[in-house]
PDB file of N, CA and C in Angstrom:
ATOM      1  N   UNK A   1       0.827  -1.195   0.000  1.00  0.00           N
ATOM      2  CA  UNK A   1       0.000   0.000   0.000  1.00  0.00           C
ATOM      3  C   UNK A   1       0.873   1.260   0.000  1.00  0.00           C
ATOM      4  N   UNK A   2       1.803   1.027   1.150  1.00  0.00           N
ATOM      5  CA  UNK A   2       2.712   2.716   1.206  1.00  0.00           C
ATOM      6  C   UNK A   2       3.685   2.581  -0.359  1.00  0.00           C
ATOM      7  N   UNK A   3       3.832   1.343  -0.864  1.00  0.00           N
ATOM      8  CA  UNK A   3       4.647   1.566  -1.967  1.00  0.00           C
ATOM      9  C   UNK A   3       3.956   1.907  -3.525  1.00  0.00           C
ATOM     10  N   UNK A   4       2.595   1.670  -3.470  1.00  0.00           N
ATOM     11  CA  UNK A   4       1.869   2.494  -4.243  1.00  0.00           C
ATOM     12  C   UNK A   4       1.814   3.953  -4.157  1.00  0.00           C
ATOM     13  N   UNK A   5       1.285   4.274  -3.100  1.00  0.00           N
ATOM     14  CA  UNK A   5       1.685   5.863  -2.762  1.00  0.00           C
ATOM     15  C   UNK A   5       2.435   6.545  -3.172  1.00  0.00           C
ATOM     16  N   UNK A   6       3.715   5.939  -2.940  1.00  0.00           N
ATOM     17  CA  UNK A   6       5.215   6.673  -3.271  1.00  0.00           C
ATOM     18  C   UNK A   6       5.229   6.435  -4.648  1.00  0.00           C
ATOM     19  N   UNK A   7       4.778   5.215  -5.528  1.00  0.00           N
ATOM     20  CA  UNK A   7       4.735   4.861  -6.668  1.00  0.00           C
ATOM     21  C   UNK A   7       4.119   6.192  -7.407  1.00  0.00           C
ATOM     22  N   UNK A   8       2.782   6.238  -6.923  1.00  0.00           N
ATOM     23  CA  UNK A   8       1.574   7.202  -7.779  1.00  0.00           C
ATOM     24  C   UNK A   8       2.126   8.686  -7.255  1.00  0.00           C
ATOM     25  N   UNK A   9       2.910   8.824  -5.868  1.00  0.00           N
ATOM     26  CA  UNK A   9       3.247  10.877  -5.921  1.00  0.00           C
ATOM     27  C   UNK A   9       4.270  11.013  -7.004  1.00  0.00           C
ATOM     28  N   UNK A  10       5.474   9.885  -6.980  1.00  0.00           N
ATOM     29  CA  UNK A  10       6.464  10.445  -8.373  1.00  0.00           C
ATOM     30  C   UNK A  10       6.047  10.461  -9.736  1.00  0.00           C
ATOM     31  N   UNK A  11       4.827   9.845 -10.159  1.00  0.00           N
ATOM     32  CA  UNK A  11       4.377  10.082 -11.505  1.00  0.00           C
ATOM     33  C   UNK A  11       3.508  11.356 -11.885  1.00  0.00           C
ATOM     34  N   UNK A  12       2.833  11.755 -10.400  1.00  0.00           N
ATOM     35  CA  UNK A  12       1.886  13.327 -10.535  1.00  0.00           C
ATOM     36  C   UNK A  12       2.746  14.400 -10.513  1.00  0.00           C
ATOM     37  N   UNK A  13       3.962  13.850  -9.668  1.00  0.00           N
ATOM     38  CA  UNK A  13       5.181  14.908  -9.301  1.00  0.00           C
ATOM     39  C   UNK A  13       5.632  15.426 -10.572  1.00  0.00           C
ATOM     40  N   UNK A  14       5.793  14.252 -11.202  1.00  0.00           N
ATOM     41  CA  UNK A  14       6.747  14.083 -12.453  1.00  0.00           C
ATOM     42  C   UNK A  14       5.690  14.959 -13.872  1.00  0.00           C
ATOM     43  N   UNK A  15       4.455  14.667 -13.625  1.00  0.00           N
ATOM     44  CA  UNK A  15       3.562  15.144 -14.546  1.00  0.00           C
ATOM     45  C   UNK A  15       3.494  16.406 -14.424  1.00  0.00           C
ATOM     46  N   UNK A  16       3.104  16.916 -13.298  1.00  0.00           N
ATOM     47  CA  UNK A  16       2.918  18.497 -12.509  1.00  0.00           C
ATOM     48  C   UNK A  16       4.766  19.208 -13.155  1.00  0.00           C
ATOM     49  N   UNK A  17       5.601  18.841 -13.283  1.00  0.00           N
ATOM     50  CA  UNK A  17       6.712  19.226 -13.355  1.00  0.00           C
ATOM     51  C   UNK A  17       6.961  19.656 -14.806  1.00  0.00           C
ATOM     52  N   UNK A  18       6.439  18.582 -15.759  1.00  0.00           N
ATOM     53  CA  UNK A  18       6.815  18.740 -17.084  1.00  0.00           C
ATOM     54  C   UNK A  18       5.468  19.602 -17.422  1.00  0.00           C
ATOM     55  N   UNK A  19       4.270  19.682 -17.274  1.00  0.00           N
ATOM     56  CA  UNK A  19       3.203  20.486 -17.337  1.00  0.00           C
ATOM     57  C   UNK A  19       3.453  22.065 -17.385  1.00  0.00           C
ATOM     58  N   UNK A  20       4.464  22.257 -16.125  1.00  0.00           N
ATOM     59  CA  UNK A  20       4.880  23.336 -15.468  1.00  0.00           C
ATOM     60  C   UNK A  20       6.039  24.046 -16.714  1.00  0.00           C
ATOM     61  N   UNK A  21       6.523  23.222 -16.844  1.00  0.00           N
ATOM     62  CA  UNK A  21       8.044  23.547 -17.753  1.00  0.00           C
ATOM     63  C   UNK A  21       7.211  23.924 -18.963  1.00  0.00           C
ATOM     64  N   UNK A  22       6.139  23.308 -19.459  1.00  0.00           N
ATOM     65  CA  UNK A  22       5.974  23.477 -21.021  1.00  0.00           C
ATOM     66  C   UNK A  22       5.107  24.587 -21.299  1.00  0.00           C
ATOM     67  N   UNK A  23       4.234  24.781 -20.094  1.00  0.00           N
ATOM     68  CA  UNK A  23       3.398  26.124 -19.983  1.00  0.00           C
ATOM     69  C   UNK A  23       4.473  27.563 -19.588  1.00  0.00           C
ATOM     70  N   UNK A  24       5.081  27.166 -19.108  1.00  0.00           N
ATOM     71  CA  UNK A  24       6.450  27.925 -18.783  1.00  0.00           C
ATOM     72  C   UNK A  24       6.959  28.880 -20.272  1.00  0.00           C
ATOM     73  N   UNK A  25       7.657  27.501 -21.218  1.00  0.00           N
ATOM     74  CA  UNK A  25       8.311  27.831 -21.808  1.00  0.00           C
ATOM     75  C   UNK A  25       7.303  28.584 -23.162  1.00  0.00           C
ATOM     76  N   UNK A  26       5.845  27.973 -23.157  1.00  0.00           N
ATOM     77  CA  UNK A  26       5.196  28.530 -24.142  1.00  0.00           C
ATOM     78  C   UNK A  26       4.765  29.848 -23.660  1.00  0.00           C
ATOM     79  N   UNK A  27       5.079  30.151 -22.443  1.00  0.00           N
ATOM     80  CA  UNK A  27       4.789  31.677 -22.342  1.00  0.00           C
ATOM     81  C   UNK A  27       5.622  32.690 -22.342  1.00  0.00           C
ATOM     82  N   UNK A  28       6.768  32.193 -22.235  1.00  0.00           N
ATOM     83  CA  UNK A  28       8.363  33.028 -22.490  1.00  0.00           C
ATOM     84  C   UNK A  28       7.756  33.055 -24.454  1.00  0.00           C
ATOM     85  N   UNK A  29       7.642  32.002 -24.723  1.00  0.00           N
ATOM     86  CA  UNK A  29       8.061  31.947 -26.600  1.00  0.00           C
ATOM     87  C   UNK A  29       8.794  31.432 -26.996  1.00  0.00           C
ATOM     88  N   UNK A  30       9.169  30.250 -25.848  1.00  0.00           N
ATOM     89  CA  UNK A  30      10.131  28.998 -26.442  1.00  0.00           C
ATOM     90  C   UNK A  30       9.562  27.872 -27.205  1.00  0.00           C
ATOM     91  N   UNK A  31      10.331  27.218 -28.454  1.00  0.00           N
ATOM     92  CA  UNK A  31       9.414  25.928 -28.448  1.00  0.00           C
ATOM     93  C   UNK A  31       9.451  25.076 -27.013  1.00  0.00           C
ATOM     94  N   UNK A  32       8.006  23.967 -26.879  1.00  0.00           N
ATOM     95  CA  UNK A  32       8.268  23.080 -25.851  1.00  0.00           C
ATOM     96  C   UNK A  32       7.627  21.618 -26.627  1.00  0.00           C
ATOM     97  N   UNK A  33       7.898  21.630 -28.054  1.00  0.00           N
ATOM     98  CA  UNK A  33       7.828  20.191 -28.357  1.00  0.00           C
ATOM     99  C   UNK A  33       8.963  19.543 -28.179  1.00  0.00           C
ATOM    100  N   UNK A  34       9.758  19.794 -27.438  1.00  0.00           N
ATOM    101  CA  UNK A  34      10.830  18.944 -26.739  1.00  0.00           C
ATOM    102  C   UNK A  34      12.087  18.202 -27.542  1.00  0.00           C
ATOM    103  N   UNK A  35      11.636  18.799 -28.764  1.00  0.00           N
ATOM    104  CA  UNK A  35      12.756  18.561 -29.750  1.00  0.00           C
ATOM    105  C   UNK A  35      12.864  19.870 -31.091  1.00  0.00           C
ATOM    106  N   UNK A  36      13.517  21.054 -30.937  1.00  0.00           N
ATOM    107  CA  UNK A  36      13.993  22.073 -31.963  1.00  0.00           C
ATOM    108  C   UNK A  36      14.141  21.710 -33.078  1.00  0.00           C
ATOM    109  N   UNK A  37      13.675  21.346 -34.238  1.00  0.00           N
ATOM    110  CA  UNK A  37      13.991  21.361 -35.313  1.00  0.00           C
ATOM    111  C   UNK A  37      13.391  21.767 -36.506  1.00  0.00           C
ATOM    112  N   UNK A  38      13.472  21.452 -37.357  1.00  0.00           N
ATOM    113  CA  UNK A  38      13.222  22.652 -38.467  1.00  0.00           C
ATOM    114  C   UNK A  38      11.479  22.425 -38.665  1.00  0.00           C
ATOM    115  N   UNK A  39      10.688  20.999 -38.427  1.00  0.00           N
ATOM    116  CA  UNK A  39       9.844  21.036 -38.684  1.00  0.00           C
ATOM    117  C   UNK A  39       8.946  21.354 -37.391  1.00  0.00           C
ATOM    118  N   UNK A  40       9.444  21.942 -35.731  1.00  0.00           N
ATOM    119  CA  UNK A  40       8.888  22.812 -35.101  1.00  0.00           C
ATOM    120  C   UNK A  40       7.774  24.515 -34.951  1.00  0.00           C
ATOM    121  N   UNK A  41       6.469  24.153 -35.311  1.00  0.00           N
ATOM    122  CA  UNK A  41       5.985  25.674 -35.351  1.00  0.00           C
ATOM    123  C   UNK A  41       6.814  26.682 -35.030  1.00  0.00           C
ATOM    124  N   UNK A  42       6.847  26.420 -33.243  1.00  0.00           N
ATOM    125  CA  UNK A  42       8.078  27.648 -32.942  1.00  0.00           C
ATOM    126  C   UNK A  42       9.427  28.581 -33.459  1.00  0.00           C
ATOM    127  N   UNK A  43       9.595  27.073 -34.275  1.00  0.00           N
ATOM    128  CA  UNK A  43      11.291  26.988 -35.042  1.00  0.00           C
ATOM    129  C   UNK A  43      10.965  28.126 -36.084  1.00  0.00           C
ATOM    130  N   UNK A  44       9.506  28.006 -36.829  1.00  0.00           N
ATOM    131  CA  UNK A  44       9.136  28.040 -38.535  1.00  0.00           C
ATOM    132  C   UNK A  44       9.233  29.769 -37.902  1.00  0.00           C
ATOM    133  N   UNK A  45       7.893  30.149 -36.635  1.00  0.00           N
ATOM    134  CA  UNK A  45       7.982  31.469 -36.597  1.00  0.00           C
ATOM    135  C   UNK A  45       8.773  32.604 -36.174  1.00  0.00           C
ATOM    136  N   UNK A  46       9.869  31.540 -35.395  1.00  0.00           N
ATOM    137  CA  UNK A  46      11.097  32.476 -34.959  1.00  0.00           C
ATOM    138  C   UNK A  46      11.859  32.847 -36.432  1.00  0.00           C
ATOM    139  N   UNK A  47      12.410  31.990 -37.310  1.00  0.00           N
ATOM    140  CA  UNK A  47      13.194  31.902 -38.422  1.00  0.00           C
ATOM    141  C   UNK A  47      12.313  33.187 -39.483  1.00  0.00           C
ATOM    142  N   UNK A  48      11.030  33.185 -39.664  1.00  0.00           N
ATOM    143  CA  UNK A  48      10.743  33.926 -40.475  1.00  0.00           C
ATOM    144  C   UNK A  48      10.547  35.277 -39.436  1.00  0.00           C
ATOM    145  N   UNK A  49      10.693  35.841 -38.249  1.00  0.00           N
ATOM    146  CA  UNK A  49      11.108  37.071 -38.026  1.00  0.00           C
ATOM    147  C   UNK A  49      12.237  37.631 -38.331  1.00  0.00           C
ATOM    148  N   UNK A  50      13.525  36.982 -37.953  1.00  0.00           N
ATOM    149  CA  UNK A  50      14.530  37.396 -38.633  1.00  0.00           C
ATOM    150  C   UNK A  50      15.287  37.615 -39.429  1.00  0.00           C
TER     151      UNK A  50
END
């Protein structure tokens, strides 16, 4: 029982964390599909500002 517990807080922990980071970074104006590359929205609209 207590090792379910500990099982199920590090996966909400873990969820709540990356949730946090990606709402984070989409509000700075970073990509947060977790991989930069050319076929990234973020990538397409940064590249055509500059």
């Amino acid at each position: 029982m207590t090792l379910q517990i500990v099982i199920t807080s590090v996966i909400v922990i873990s969820a709540v964390y990356i949730l946090y980071k990606n709402i984070k970074n989409k509000a700075t104006g970073k990509c947060d599909c977790g991989s930069c590359s050319s076929h990234c929205s973020s990538y397409k609209k940064d590249s055509s500002q500059k």
